[in-house]
N, C-alpha and C. Protein backbone atom coordinates (compact mmCIF):
# COMPACT_ATOMS: atom_id res chain seq x y z
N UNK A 1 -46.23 24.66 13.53
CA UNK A 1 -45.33 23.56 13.74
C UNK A 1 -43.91 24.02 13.45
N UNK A 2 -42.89 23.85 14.40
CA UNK A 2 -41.19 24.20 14.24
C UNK A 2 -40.88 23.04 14.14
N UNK A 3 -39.55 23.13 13.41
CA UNK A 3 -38.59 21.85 13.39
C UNK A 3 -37.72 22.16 14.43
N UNK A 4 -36.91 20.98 15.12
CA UNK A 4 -36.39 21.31 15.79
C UNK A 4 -34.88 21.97 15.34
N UNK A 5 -33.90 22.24 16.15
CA UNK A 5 -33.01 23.26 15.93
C UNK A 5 -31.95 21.73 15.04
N UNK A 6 -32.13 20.54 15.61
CA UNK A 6 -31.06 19.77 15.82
C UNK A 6 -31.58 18.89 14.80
N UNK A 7 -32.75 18.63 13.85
CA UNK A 7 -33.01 17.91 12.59
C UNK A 7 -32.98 19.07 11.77
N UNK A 8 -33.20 20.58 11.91
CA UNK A 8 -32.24 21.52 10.88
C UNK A 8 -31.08 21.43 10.53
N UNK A 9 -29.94 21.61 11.53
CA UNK A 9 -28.66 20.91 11.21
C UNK A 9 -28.66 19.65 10.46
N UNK A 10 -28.93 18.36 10.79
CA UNK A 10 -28.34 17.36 10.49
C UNK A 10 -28.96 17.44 8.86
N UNK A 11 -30.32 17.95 8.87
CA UNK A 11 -30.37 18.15 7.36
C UNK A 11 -29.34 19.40 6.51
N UNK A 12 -29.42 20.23 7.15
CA UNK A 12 -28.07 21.24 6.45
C UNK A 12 -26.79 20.55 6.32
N UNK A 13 -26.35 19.51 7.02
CA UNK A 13 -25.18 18.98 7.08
C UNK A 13 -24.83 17.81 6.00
N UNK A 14 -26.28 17.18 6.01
CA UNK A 14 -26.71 15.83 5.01
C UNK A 14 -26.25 16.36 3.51
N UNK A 15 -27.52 17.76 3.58
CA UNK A 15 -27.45 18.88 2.07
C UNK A 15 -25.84 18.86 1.80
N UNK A 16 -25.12 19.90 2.65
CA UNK A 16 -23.71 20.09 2.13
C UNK A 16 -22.88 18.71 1.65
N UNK A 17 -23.15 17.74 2.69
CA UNK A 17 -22.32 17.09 2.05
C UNK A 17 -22.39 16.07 0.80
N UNK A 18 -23.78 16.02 0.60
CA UNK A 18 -24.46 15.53 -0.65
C UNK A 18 -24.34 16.65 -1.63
N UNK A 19 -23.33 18.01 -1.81
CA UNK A 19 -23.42 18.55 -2.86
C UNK A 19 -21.74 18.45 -2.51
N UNK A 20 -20.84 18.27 -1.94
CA UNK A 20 -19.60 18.42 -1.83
C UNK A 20 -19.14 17.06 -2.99
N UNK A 21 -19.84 15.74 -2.53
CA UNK A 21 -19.70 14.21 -2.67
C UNK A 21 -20.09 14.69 -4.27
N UNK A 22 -21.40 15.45 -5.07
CA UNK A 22 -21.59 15.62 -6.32
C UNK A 22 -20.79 16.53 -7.25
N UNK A 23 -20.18 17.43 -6.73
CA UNK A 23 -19.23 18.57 -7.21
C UNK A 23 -18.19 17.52 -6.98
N UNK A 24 -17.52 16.61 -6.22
CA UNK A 24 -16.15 15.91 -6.11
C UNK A 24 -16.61 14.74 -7.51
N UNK A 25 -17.33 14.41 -7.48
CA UNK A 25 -17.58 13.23 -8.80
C UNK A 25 -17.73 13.89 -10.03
N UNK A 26 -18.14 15.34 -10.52
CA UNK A 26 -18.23 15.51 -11.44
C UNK A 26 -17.02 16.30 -12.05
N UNK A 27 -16.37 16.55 -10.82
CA UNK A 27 -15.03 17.39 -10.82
C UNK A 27 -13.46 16.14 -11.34
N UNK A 28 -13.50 15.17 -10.48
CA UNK A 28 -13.23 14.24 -10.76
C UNK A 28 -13.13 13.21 -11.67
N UNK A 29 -14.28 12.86 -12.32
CA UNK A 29 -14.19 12.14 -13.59
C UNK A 29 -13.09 12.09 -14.87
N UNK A 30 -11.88 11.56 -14.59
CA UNK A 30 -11.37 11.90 -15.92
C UNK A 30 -11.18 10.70 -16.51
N UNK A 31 -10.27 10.60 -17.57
CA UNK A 31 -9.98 9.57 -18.53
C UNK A 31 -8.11 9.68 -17.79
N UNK A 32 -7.43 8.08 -17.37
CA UNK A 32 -6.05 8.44 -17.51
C UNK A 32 -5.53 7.50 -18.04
N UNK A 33 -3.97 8.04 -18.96
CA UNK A 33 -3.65 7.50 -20.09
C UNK A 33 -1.97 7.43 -19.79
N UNK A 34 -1.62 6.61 -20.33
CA UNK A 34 -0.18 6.39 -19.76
C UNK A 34 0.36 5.79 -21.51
N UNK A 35 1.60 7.09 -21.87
CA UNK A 35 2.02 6.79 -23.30
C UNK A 35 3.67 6.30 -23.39
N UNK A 36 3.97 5.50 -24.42
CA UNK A 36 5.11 4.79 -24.74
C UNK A 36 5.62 5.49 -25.90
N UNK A 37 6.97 5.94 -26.06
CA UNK A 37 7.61 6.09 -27.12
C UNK A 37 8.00 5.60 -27.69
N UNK A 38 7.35 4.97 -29.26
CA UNK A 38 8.16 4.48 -29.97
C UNK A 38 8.47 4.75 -31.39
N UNK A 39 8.57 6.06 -31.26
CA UNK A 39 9.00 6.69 -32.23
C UNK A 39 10.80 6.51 -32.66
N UNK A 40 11.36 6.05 -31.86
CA UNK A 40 12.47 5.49 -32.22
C UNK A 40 13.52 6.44 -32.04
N UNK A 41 13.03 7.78 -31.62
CA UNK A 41 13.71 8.84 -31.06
C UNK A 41 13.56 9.41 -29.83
N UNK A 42 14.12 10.68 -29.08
CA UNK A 42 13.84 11.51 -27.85
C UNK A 42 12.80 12.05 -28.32
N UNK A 43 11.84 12.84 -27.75
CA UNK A 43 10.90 13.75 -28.54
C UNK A 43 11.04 15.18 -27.19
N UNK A 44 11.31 15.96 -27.38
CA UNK A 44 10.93 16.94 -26.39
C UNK A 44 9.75 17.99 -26.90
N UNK A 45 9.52 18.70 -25.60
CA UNK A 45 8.53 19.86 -25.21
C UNK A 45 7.16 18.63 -25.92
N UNK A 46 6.58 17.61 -25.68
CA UNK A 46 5.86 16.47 -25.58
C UNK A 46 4.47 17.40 -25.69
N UNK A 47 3.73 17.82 -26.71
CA UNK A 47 2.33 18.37 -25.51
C UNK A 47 1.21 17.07 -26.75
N UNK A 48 0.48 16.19 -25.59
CA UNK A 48 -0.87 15.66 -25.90
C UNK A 48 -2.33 16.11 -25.11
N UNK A 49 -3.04 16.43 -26.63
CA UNK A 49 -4.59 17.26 -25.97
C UNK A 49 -4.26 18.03 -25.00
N UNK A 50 -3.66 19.50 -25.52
CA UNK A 50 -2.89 20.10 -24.84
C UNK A 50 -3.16 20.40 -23.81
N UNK A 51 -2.31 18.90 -23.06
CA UNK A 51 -1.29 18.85 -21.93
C UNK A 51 0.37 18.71 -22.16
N UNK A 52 0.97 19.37 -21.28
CA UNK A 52 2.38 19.37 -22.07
C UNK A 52 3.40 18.44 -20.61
N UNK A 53 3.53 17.51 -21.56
CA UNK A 53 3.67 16.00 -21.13
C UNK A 53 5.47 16.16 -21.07
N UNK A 54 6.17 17.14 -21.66
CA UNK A 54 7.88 17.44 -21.47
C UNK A 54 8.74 16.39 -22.38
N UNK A 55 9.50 15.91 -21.69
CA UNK A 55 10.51 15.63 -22.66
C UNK A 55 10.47 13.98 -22.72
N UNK A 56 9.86 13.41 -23.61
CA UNK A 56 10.21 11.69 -23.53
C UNK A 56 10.71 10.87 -24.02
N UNK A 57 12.33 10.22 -23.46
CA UNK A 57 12.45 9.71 -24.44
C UNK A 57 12.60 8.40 -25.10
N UNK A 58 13.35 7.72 -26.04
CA UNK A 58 12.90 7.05 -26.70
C UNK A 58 12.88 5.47 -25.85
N UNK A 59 11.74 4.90 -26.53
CA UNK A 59 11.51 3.57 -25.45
C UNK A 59 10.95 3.72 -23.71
N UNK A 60 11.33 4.75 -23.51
CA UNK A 60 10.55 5.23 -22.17
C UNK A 60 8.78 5.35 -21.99
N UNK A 61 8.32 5.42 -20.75
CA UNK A 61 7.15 5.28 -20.81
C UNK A 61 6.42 6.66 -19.98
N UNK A 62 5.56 7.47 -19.96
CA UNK A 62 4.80 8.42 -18.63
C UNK A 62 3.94 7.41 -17.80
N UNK A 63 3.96 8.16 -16.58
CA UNK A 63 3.24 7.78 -15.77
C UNK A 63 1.77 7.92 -16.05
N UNK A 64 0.78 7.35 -15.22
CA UNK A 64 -0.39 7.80 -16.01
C UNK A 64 -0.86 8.91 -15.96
N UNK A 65 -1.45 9.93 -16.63
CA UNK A 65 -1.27 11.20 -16.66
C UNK A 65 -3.22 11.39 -17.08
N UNK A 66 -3.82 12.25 -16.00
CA UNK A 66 -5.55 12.66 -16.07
C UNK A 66 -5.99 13.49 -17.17
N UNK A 67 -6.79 13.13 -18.07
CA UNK A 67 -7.46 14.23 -19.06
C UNK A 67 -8.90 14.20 -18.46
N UNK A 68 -8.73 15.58 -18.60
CA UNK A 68 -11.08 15.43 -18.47
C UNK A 68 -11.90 14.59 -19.78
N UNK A 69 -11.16 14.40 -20.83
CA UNK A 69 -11.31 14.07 -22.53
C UNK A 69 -10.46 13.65 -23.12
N UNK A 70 -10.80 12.77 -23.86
CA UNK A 70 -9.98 12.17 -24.57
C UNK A 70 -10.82 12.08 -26.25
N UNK A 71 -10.47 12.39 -27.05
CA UNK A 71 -11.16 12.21 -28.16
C UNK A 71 -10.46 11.07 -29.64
N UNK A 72 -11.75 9.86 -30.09
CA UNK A 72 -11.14 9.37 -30.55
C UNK A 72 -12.05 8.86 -31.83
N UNK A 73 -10.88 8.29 -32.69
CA UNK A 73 -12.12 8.00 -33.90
C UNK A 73 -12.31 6.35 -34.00
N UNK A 74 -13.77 6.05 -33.28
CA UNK A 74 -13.88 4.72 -33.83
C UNK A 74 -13.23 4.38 -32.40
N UNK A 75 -11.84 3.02 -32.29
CA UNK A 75 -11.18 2.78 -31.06
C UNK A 75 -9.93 3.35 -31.30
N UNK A 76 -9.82 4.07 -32.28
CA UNK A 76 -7.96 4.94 -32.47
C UNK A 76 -7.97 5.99 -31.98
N UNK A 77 -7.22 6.13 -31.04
CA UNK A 77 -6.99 7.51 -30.34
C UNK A 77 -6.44 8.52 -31.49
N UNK A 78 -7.18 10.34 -31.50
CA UNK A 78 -7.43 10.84 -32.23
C UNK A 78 -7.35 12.38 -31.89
N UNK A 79 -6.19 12.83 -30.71
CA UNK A 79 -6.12 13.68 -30.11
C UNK A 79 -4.86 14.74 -30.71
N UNK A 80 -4.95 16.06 -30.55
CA UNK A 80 -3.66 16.51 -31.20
C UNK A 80 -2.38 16.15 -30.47
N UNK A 81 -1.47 16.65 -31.23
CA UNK A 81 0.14 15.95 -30.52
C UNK A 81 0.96 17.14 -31.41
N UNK A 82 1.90 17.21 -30.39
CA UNK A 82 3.01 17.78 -31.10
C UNK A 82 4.46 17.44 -30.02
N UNK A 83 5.18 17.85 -31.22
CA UNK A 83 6.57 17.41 -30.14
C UNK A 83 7.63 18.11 -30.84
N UNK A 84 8.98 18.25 -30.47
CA UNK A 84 10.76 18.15 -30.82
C UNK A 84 11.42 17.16 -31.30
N UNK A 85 10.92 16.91 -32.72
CA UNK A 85 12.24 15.21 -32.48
C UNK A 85 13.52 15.85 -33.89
N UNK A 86 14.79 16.30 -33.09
CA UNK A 86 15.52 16.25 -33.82
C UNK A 86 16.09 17.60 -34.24
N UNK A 87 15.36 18.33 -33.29
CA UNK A 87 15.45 19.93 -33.45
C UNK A 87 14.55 20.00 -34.54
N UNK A 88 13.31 19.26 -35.02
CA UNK A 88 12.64 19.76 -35.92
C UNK A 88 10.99 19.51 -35.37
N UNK A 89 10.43 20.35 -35.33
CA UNK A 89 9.44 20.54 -35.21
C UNK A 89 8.20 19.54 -35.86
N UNK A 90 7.15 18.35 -34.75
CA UNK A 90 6.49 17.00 -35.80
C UNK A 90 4.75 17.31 -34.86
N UNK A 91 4.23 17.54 -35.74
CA UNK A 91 2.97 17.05 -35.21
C UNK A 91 1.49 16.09 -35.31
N UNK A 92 0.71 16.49 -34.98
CA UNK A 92 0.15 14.95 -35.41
C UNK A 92 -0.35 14.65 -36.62
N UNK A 93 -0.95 13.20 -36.78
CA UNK A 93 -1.03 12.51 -38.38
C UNK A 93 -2.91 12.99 -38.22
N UNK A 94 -3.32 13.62 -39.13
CA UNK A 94 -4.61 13.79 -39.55
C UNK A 94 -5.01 12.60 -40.55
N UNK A 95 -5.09 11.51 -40.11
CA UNK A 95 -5.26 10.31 -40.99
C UNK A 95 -6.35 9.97 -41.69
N UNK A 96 -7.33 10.70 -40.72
CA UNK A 96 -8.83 10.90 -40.93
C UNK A 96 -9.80 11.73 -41.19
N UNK A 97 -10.37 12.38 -42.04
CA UNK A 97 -11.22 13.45 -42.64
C UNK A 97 -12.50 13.34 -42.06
N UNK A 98 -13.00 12.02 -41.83
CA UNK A 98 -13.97 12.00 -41.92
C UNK A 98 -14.85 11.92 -40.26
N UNK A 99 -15.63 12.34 -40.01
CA UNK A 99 -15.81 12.06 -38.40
C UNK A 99 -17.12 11.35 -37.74
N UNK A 100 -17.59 10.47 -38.92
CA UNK A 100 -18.75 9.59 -38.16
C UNK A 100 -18.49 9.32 -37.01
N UNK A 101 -17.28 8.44 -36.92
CA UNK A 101 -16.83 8.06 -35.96
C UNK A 101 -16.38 8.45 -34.36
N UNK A 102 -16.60 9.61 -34.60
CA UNK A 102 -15.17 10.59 -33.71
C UNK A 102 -16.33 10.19 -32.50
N UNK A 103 -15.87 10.24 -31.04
CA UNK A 103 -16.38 10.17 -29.76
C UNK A 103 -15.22 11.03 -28.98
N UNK A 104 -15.48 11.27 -27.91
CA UNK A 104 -14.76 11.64 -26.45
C UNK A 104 -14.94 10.61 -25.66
N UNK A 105 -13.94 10.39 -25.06
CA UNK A 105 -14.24 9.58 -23.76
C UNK A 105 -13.65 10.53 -22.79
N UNK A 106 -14.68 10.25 -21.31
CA UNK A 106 -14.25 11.13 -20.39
C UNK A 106 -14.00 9.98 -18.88
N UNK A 107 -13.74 9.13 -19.00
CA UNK A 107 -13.45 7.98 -18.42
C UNK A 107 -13.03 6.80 -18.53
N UNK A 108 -12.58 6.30 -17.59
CA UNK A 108 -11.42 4.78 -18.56
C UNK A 108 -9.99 5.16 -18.05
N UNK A 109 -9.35 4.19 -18.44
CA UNK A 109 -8.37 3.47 -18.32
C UNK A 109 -7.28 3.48 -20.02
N UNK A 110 -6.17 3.77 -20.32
CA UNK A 110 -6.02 3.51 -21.54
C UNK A 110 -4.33 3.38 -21.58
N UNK A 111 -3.99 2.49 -21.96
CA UNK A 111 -2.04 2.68 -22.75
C UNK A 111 -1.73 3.07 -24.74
N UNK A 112 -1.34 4.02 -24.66
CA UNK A 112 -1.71 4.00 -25.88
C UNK A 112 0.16 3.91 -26.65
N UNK A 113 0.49 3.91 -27.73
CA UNK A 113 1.94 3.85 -28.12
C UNK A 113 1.88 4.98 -29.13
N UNK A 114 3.33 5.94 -28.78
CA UNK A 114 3.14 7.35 -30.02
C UNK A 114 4.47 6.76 -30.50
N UNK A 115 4.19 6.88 -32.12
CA UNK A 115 4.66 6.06 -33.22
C UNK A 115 5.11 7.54 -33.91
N UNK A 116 5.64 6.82 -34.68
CA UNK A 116 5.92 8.29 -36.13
C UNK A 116 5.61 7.82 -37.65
N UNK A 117 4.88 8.46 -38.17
CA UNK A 117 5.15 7.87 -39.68
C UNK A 117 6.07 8.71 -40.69
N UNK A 118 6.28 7.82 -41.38
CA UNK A 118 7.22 8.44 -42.36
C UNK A 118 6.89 8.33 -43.69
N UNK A 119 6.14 8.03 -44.10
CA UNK A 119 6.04 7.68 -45.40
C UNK A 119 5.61 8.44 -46.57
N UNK A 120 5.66 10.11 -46.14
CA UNK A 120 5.98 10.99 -46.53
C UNK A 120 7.46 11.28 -47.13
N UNK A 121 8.07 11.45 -47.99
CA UNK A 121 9.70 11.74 -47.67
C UNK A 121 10.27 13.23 -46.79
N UNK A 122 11.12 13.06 -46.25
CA UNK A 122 11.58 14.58 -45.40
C UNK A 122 10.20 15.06 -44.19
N UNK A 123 9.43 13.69 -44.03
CA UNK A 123 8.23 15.08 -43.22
C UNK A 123 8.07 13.81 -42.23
N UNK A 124 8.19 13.95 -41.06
CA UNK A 124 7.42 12.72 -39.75
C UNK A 124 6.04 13.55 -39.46
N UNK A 125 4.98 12.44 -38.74
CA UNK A 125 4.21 12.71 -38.12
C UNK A 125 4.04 11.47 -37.24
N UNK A 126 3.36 12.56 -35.96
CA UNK A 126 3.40 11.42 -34.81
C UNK A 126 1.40 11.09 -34.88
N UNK A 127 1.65 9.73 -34.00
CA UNK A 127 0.52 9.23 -34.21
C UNK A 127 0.82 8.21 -32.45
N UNK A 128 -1.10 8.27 -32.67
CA UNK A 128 -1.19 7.17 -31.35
C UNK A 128 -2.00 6.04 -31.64
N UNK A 129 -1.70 4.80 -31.32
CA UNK A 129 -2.21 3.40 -31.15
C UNK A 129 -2.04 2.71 -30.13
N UNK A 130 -2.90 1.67 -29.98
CA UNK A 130 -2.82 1.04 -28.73
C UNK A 130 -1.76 0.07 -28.17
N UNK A 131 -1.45 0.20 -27.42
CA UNK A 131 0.07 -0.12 -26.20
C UNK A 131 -0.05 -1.55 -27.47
N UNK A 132 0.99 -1.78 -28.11
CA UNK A 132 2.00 -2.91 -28.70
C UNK A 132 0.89 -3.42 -29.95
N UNK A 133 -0.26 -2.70 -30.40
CA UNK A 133 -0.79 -2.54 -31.52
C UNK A 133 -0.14 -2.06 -32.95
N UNK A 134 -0.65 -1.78 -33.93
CA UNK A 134 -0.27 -1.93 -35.31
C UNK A 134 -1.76 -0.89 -35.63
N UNK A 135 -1.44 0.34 -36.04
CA UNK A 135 -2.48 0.76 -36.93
C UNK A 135 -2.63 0.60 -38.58
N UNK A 136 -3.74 0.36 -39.41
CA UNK A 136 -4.32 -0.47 -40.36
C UNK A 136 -2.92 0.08 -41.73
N UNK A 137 -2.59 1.28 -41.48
CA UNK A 137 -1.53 1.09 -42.51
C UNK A 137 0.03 0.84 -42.31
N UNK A 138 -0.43 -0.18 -41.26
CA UNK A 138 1.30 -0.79 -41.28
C UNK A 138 1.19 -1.93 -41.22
N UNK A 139 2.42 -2.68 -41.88
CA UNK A 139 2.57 -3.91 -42.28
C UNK A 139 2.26 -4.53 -41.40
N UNK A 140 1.84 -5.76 -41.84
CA UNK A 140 1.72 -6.69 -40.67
C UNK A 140 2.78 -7.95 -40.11
């Protein structure tokens, strides 16, 4: 028994493009995140979960910008950061030791706000929370 020449094709054709359509979705999948400055300054050379996001500044917003990952603790975004604010060199707040919590997300939608703390004397660190949120150690 032969197949014919012309249900070989359409199955070779079906195959490819049922692995093109699975390589495009798994290739594809990311998380995108669109961040606000409100650190109250410019911040340059910007890099989050190193991607290097450039110069942003203060009160301004990025466009939404694709990660394959996003990693976070609990619902607080929890990704490294670093930046320029001031000709001095700030990077991110390690607020958390502990990592029951910690997840990735590799999909979604997210606005998040990069803040600075200070409550160190002489030392900032930047931090992320959610678009016009309050993380647990600031006043309310």
């Amino acid at each position: 028994m032969t197949i014919p020449k012309q249900k070989k094709t359409t199955f070779f054709i079906i195959t490819l493009l049922s692995i093109i359509v699975l390589c495009s979705f798994i290739n594809f999948r990311s998380i995108h995140v669109k961040f606000h400055n409100k650190t109250g300054e410019d911040i340059d050379s910007l890099v989050i979960a190193g991607t290097l996001i450039g110069n942003l500044k203060n009160g301004s917003s990025t466009e939404y910008i694709n990660f394959k990952q996003f990693e976070f603790d609990g619902s607080i975004p929890y990704e490294q950061i670093s930046g320029i604010i001031s000709h001095k060199k700030v990077n991110q707040l390690n607020w958390s030791w502990c990592s029951t919590e910690r997840n990735t997300q590799s999909k979604g939608s997210f606005i998040f706000d990069l803040k600075k703390d200070t409550r160190i004397k002489d030392t900032s660190y930047l931090y992320l929370v959610a678009h016009n949120q309050k993380i647990f150690w600031e006043e309310n």
